[in-house]
Protein backbone atom coordinates (compact mmCIF):
# COMPACT_ATOMS: atom_id res chain seq x y z
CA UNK A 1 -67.12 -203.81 -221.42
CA UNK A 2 -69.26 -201.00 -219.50
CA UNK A 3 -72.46 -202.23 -220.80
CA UNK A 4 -71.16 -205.85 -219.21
CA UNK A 5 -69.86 -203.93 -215.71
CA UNK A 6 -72.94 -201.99 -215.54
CA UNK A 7 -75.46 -205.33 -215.91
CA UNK A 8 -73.22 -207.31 -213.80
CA UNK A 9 -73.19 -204.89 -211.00
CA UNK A 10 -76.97 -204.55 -211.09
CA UNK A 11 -77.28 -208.03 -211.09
CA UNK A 12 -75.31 -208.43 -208.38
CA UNK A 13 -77.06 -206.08 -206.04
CA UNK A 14 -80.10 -207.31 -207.18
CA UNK A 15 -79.61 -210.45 -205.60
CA UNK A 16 -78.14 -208.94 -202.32
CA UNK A 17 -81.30 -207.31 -202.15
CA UNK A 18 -83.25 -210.55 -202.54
CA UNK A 19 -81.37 -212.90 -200.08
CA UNK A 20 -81.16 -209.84 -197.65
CA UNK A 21 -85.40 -209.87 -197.86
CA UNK A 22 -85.39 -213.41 -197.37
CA UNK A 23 -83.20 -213.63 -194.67
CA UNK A 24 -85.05 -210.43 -192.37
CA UNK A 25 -88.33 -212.63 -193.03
CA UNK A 26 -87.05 -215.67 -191.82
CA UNK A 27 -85.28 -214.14 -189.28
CA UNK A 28 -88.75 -212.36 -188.46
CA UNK A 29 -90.43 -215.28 -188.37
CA UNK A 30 -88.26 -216.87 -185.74
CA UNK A 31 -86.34 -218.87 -187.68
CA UNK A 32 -82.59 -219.27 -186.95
CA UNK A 33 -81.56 -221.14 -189.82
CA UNK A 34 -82.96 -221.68 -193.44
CA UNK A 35 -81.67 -224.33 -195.48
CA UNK A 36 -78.29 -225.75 -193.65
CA UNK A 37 -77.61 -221.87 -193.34
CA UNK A 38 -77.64 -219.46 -190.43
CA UNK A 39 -79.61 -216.40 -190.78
CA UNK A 40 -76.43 -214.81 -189.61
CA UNK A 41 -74.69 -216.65 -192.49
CA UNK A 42 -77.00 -215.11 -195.18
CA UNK A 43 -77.14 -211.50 -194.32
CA UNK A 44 -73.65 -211.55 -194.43
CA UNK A 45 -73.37 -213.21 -198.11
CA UNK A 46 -76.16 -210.23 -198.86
CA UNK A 47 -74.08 -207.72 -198.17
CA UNK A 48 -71.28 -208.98 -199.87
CA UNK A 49 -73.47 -209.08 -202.67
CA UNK A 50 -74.43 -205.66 -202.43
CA UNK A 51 -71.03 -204.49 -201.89
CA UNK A 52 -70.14 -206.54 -204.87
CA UNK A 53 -72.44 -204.71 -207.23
CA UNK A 54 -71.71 -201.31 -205.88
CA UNK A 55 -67.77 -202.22 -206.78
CA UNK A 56 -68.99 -203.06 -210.46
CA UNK A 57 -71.21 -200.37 -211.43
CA UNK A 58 -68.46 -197.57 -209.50
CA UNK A 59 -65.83 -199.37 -212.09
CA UNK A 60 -68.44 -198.67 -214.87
CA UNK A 61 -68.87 -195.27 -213.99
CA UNK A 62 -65.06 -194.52 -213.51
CA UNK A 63 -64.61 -196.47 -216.87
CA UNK A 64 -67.21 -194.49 -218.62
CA UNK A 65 -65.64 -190.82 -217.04
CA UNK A 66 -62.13 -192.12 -218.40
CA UNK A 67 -63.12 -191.98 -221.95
């Protein structure tokens, strides 16, 4: 179960990381929408994301301390 929380909270911010990239180059490029999705939109989703992961690997730690 911590292996699982730990992977699934790296994986998680992992892909915050890689829509928030995305996003700052579109919206660096001038673009105000990618897909049918504001820029706005997708930062937002990134950080949830990140937030998301940080949740699952502070679970694994507090799991892993419990034992």
């Amino acid at each position: 179960m911590n292996n699982l929380l730990l992977r699934a909270g790296q994986l998680a911010g992992l892909l915050g990381i890689l829509l928030m990239a995305v996003s700052v180059a579109a919206r660096l490029t001038g673009r105000y929408a990618l897909g049918d999705f504001q820029i706005g939109t997708l930062l937002l989703a990134s950080v949830g994301g990140l937030a998301v992961g940080c949740f699952l690997m502070l679970w694994s730690i507090a799991d892993r301390a419990q034992r």
